[in-house]
C-alpha atoms as a PDB file:
ATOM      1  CA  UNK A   1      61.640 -29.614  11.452  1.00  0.00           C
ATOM      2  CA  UNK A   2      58.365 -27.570  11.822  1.00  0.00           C
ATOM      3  CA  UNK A   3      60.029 -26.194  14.875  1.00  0.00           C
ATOM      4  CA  UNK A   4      63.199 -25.181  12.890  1.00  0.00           C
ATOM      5  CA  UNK A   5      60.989 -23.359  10.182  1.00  0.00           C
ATOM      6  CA  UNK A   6      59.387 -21.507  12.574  1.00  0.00           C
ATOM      7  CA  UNK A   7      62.816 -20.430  14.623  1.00  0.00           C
ATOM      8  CA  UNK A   8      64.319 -19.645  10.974  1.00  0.00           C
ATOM      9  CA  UNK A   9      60.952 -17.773   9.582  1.00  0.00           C
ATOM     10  CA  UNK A  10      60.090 -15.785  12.984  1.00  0.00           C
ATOM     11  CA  UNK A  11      60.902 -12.427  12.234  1.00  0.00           C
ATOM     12  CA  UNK A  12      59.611 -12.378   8.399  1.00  0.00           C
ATOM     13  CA  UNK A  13      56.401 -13.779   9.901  1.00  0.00           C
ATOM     14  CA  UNK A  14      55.785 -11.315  12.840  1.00  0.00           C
ATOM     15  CA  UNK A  15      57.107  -8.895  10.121  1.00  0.00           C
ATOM     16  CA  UNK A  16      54.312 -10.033   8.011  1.00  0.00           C
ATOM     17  CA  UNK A  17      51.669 -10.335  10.739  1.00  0.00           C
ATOM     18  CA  UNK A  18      52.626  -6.861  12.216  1.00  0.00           C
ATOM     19  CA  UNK A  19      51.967  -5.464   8.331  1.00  0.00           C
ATOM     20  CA  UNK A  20      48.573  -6.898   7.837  1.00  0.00           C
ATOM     21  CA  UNK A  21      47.414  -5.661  11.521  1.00  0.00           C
ATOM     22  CA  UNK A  22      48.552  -2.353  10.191  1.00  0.00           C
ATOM     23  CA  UNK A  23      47.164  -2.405   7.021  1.00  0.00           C
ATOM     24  CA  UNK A  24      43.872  -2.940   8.712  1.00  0.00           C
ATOM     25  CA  UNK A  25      44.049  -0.522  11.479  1.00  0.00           C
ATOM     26  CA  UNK A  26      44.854   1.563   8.915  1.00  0.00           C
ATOM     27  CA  UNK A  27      41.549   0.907   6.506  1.00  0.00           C
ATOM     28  CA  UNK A  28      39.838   0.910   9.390  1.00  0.00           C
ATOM     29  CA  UNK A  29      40.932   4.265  10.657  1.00  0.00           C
ATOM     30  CA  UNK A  30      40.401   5.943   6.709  1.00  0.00           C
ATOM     31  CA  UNK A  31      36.980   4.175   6.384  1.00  0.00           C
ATOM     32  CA  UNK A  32      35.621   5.577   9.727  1.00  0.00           C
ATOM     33  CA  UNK A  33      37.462   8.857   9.469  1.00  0.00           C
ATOM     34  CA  UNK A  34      38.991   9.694   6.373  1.00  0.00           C
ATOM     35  CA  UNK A  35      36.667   8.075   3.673  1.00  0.00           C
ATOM     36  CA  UNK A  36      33.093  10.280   3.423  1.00  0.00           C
ATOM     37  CA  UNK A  37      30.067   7.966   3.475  1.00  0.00           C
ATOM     38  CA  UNK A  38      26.493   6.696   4.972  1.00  0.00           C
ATOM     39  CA  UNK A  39      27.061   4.648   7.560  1.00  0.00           C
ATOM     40  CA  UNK A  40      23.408   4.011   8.348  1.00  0.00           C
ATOM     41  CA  UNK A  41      19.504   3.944   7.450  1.00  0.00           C
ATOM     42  CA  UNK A  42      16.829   4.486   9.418  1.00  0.00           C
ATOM     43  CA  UNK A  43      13.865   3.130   9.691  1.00  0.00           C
ATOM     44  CA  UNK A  44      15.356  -0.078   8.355  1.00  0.00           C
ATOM     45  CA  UNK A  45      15.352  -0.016   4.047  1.00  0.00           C
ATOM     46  CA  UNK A  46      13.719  -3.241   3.442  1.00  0.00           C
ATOM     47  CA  UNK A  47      10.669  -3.254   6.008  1.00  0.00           C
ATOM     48  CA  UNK A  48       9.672   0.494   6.336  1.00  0.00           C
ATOM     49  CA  UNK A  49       6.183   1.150   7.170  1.00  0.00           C
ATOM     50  CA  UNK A  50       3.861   2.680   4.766  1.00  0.00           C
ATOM     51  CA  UNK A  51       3.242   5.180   7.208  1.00  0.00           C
ATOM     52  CA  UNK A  52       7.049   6.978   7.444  1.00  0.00           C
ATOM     53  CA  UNK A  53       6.640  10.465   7.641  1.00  0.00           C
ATOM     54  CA  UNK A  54      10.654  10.572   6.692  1.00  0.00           C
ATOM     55  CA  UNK A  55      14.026   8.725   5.697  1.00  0.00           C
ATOM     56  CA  UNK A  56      16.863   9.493   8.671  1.00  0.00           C
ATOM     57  CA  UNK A  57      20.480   8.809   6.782  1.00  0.00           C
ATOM     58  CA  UNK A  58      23.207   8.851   8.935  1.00  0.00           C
ATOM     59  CA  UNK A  59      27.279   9.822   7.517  1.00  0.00           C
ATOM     60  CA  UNK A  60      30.172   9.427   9.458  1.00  0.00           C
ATOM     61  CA  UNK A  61      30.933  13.530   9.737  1.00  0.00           C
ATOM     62  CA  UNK A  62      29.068  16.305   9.717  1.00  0.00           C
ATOM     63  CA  UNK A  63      26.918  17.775   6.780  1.00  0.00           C
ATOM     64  CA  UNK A  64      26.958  20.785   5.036  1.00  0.00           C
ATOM     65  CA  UNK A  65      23.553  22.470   4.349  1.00  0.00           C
ATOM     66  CA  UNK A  66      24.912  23.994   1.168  1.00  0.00           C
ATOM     67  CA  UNK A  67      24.232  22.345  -2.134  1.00  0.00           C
ATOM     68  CA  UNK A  68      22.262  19.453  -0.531  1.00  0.00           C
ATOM     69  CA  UNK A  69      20.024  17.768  -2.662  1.00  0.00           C
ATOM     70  CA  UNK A  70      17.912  15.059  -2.480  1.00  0.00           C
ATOM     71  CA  UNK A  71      15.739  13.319  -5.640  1.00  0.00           C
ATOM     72  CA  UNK A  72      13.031  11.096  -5.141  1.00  0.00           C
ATOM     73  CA  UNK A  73      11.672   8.890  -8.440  1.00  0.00           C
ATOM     74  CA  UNK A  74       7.839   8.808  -8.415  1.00  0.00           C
ATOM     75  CA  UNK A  75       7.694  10.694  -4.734  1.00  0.00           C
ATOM     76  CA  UNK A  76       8.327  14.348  -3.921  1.00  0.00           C
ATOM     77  CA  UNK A  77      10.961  14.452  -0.867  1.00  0.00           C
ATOM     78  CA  UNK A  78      12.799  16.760   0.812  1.00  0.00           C
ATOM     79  CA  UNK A  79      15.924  17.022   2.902  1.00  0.00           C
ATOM     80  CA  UNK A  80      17.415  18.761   5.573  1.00  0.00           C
ATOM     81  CA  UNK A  81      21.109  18.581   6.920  1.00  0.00           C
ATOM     82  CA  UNK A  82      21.131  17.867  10.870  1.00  0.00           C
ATOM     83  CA  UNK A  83      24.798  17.182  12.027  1.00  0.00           C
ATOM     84  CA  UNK A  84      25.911  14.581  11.387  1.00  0.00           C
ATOM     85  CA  UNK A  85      22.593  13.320   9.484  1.00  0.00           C
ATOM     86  CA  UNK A  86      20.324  13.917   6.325  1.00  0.00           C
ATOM     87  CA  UNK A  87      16.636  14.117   7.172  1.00  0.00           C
ATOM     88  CA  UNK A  88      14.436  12.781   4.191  1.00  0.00           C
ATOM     89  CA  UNK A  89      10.792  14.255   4.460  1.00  0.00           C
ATOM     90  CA  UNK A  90       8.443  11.787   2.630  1.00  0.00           C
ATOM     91  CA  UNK A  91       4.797  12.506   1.364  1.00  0.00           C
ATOM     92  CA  UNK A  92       2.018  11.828   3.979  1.00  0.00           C
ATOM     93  CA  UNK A  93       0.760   8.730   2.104  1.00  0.00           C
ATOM     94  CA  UNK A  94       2.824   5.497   0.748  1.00  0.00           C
ATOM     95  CA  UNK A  95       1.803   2.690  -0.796  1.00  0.00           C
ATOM     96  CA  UNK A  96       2.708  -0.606   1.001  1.00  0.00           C
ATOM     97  CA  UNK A  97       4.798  -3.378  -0.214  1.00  0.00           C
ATOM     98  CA  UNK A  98       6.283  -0.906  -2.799  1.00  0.00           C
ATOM     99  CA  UNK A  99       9.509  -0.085  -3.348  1.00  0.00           C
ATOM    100  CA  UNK A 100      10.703   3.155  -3.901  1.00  0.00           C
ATOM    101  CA  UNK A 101      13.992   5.277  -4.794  1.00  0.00           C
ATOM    102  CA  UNK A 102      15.467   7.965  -3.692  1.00  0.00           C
ATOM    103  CA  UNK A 103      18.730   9.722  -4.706  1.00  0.00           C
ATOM    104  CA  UNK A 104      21.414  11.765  -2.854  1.00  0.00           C
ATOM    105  CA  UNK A 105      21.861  14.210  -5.635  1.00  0.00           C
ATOM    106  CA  UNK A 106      24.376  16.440  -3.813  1.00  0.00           C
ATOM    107  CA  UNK A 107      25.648  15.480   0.279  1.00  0.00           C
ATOM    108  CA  UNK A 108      28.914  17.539   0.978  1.00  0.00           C
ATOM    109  CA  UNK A 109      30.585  17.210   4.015  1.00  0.00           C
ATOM    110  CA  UNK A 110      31.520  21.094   6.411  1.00  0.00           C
ATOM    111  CA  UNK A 111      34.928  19.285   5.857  1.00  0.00           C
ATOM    112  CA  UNK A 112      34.738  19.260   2.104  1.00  0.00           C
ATOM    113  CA  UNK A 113      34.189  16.016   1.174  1.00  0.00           C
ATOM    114  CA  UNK A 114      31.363  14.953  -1.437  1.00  0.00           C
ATOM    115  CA  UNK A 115      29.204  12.259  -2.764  1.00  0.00           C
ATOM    116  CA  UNK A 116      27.090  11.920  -5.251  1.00  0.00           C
ATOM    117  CA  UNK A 117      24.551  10.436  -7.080  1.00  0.00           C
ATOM    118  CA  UNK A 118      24.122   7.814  -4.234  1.00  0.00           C
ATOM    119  CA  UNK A 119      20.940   5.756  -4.706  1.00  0.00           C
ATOM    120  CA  UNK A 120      18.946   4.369  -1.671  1.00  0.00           C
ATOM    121  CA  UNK A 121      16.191   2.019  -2.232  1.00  0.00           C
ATOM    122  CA  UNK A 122      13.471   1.408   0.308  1.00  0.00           C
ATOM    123  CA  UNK A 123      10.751  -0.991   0.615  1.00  0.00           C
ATOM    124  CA  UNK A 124       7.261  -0.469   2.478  1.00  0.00           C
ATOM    125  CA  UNK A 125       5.574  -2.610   4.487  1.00  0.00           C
ATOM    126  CA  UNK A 126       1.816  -2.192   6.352  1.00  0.00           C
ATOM    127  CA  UNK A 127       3.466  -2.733  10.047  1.00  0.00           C
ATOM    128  CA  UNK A 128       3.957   0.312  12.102  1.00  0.00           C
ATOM    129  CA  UNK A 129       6.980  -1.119  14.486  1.00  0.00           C
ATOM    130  CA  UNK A 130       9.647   0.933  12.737  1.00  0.00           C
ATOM    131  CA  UNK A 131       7.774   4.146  13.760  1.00  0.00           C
ATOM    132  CA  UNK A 132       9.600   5.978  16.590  1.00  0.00           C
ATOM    133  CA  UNK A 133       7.869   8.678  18.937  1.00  0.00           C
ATOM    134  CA  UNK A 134       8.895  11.181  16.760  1.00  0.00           C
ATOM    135  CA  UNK A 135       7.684   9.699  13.794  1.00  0.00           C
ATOM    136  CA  UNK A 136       4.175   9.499  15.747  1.00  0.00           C
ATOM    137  CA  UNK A 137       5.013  12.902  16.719  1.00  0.00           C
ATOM    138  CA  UNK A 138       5.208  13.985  12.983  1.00  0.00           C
ATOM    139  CA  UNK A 139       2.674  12.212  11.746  1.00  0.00           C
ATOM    140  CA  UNK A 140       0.112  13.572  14.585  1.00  0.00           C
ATOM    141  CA  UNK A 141       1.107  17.309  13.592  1.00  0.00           C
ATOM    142  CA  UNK A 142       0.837  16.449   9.980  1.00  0.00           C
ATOM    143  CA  UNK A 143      -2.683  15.323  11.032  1.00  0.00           C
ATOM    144  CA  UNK A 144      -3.088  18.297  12.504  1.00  0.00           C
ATOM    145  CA  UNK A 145      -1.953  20.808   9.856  1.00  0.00           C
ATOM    146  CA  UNK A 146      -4.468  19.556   7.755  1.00  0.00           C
ATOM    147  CA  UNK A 147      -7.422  19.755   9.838  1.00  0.00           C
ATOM    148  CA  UNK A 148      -6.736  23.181  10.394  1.00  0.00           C
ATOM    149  CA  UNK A 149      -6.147  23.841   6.486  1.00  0.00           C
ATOM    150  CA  UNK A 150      -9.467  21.971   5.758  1.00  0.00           C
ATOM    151  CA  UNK A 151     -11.694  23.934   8.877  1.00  0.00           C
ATOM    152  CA  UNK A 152     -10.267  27.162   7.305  1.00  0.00           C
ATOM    153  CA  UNK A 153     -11.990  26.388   3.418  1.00  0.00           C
ATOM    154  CA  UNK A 154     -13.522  29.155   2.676  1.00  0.00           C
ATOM    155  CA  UNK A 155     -16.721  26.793   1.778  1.00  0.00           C
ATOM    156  CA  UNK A 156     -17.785  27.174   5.150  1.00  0.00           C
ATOM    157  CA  UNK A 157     -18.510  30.803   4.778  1.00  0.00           C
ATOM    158  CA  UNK A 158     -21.461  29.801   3.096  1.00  0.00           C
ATOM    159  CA  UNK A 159     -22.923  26.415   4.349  1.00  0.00           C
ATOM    160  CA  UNK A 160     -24.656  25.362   6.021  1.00  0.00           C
ATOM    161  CA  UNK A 161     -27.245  26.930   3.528  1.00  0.00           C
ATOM    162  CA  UNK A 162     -31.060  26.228   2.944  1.00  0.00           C
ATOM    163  CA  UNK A 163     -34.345  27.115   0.930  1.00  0.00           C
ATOM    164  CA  UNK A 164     -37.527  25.328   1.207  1.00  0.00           C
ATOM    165  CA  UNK A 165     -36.245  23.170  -1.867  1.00  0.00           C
ATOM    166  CA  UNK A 166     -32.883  22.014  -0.853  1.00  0.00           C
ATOM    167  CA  UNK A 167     -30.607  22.290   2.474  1.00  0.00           C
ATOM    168  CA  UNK A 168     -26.578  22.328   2.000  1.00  0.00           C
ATOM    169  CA  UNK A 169     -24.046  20.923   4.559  1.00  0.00           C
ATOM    170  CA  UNK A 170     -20.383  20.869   4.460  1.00  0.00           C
ATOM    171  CA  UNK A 171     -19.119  17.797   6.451  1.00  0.00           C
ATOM    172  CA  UNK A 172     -15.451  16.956   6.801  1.00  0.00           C
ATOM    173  CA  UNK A 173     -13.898  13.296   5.991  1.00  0.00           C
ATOM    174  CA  UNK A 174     -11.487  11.839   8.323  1.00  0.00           C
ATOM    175  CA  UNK A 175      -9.270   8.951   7.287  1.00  0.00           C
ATOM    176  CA  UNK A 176      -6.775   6.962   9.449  1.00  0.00           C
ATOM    177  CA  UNK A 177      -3.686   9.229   8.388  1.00  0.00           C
ATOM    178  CA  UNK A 178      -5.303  12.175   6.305  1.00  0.00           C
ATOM    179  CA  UNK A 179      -7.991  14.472   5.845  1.00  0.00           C
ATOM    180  CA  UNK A 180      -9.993  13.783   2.641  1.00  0.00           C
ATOM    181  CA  UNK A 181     -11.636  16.589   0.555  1.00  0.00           C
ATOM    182  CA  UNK A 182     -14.863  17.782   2.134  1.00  0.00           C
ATOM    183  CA  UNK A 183     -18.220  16.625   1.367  1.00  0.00           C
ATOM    184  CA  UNK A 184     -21.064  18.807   0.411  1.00  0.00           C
ATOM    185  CA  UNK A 185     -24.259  17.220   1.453  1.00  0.00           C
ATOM    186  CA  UNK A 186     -27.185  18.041  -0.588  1.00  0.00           C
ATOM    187  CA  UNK A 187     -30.410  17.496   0.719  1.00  0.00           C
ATOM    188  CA  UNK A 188     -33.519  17.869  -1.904  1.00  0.00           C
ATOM    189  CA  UNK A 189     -36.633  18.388  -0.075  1.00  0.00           C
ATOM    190  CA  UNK A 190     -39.818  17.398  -1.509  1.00  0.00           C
ATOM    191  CA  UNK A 191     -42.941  17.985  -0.807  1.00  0.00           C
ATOM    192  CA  UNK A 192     -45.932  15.784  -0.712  1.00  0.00           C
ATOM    193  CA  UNK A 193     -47.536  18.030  -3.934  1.00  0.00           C
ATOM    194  CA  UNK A 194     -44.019  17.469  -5.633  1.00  0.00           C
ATOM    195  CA  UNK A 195     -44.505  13.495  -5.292  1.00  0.00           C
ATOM    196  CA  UNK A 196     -48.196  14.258  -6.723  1.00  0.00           C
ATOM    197  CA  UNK A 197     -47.637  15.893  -9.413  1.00  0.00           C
ATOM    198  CA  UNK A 198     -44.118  15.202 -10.978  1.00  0.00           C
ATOM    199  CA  UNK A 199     -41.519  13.603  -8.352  1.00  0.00           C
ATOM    200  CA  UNK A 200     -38.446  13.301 -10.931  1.00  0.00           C
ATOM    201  CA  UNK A 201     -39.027  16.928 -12.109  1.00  0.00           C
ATOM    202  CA  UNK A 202     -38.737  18.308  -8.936  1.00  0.00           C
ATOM    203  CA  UNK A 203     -35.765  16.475  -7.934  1.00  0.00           C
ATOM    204  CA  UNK A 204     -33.835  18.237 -11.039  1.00  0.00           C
ATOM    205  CA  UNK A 205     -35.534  21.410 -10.302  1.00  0.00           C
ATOM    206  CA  UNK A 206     -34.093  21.597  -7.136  1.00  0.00           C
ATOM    207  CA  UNK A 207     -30.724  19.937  -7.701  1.00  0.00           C
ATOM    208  CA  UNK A 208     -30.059  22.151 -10.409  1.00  0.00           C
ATOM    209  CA  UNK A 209     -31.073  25.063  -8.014  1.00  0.00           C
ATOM    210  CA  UNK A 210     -28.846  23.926  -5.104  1.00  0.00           C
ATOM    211  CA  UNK A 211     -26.399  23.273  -7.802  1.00  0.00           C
ATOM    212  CA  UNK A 212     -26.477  27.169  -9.141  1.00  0.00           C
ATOM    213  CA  UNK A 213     -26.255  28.547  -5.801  1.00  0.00           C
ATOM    214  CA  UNK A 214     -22.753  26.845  -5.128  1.00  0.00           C
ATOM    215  CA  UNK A 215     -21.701  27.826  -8.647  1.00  0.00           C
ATOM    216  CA  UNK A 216     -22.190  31.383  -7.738  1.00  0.00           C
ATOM    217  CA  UNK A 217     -20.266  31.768  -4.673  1.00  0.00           C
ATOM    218  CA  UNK A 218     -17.112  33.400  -5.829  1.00  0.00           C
ATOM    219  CA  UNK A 219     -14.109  31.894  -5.086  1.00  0.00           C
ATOM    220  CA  UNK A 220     -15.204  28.351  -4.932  1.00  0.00           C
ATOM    221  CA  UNK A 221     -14.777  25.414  -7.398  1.00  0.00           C
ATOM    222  CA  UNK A 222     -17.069  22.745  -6.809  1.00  0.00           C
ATOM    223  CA  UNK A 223     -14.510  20.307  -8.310  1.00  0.00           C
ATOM    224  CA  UNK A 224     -12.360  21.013  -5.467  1.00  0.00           C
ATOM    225  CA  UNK A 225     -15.081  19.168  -2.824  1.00  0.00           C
ATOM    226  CA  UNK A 226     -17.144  16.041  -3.061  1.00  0.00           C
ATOM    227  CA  UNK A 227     -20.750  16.549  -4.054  1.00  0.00           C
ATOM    228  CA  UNK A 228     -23.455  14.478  -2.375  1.00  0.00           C
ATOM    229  CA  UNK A 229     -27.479  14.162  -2.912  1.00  0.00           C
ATOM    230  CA  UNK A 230     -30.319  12.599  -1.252  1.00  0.00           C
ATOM    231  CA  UNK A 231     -33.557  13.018  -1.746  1.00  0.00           C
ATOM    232  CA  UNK A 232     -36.653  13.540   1.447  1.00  0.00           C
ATOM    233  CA  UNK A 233     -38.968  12.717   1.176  1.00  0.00           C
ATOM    234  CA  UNK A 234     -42.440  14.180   2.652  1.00  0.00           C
ATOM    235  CA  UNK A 235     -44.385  12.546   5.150  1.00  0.00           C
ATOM    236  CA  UNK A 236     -47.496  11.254   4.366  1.00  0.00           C
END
C-alpha cells in the first residue's frame, strides 16, 4: 500500500521536493547577493575588550563613502568605508563590563542599496584576547600621538623654573593606555630662619609666589595641568 502511494504520488513529490530546493537556493542566492546587509562583527559584540581602539562591521558588497554615517549614544565614534567593510573608530578609553550603542545612521552600498538606522550593541569586557595586531598597532600609535602632543605643551617653555623660595617642575603622567595631564611639582623651600620665625607664613608666602609666577605666563591655564606642593625643609 505504502509502496503504491509512493508509485502514484512520485512525481507531485519530486515536484514538491525540487520546489522547496529551489526556493532555498533561491533565498540563499538573494540573501548573500541580492539582499544588502552586515554579515559580521568584529571583535566579537558581547565580549569586546575595554581596550578596542575600533568596531570592524563587515556587509556582503562593497560600501560607498558617500553619506556614511555612524552615531554612537554616550561615545563619540567615527567611521570610515573600506571595501567591503565599515571601520568604527572608538574613543581611547572604555569602561569595562558596559554596554554600549552604536548606530548605522546612513551605510549605502557603490551598488545603490541602503540601510538605515541599524543599531549594534556591544558589550566590554577587561580581557585583551579580542585585540588583533592591528588593534595593538593602533593603540601603540594612539599612545604615541599623545606623548608627542603632551612633550610639545607649551608649559615646558618655562619649567623647570626656580627662586630661592620655591623650585617648579613639569613631570609627565603615564598610565597603562593614556597620557594623563601633566603635573606641576612645586617645591617650597624653607629656610632654617623661616622655621624660626613663622614656618606656616612662609609656606603661603612662597606658594602664593610660585603660584603668581605660573599665573603670569601667557598662554597657560593652570587648570589645564595638575598642581602639586611639598614643602623642604632646611637642614638643621
Amino acid at each position: 500500500m505504502v509502496r503504491d502511494y509512493l508509485i502514484k504520488y512520485k512525481k507531485p513529490l519530486i515536484i514538491f521536493v525540487l520546489l522547496i530546493a529551489t526556493l532555498g537556493v533561491g533565498w540563499a542566492i538573494y540573501y548573500n547577493v541580492i539582499l544588502f546587509h552586515v554579515t559580521s562583527i568584529a571583535p566579537n559584540p558581547k565580549s569586546a575588550s575595554y581596550l578596542s581602539p575600533r568596531l570592524i562591521v563587515n556587509f556582503n558588497k562593497d560600501i560607498s563613502s558617500d553619506n556614511l554615517k555612524v552615531t554612537g549614544k554616550d561615545i563619540t565614534v567615527t567611521a570610515t568605508a573600506d571595501k567591503k567593510r565599515v571601520l568604527i573608530m572608538l574613543p581611547e578609553t572604555l569602561e569595562a563590563d558596559k554596554t554600549y550603542s552604536i548606530t548605522l545612521t546612513s551605510v549605502d552600498s557603490t551598488s545603490g542599496d541602503t540601510i538605515r538606522d541599524k543599531v549594534i550593541e556591544f558589550t566590554t569586557v577587561l580581557g585583551r584576547d579580542s585585540l588583533t595586531d592591528e588593534d595593538y598597532k593602533i593603540i601603540l600609535d594612539r599612545q604615541e600621538a599623545g606623548k608627542s602632543e603632551i612633550v610639545n605643551d607649551p608649559i615646558f617653555a618655562h619649567v623647570p623654573y626656580s627662586t630661592l623660595n620655591y623650585e617648579i617642575e613639569g613631570v609627565i603622567n603615564n598610565a597603562d593606555t593614556e597620557f594623563e595631564k601633566i603635573t606641576l611639582q612645586i617645591t617650597l623651600e624653607l629656610s632654617a630662619a623661616d622655621v624660626r620665625i613663622d614656618r606656616n607664613a612662609a609656606i603661603e608666602q612662597y606658594r602664593a609666589e610660585a603660584m603668581a609666577y605660573l599665573s603670569s605666563l601667557e598662554g597657560i591655564n593652570i587648570a589645564d595641568y595638575n598642581v602639586e606642593v611639598t614643602v623642604s625643609e632646611p637642614t638643621l
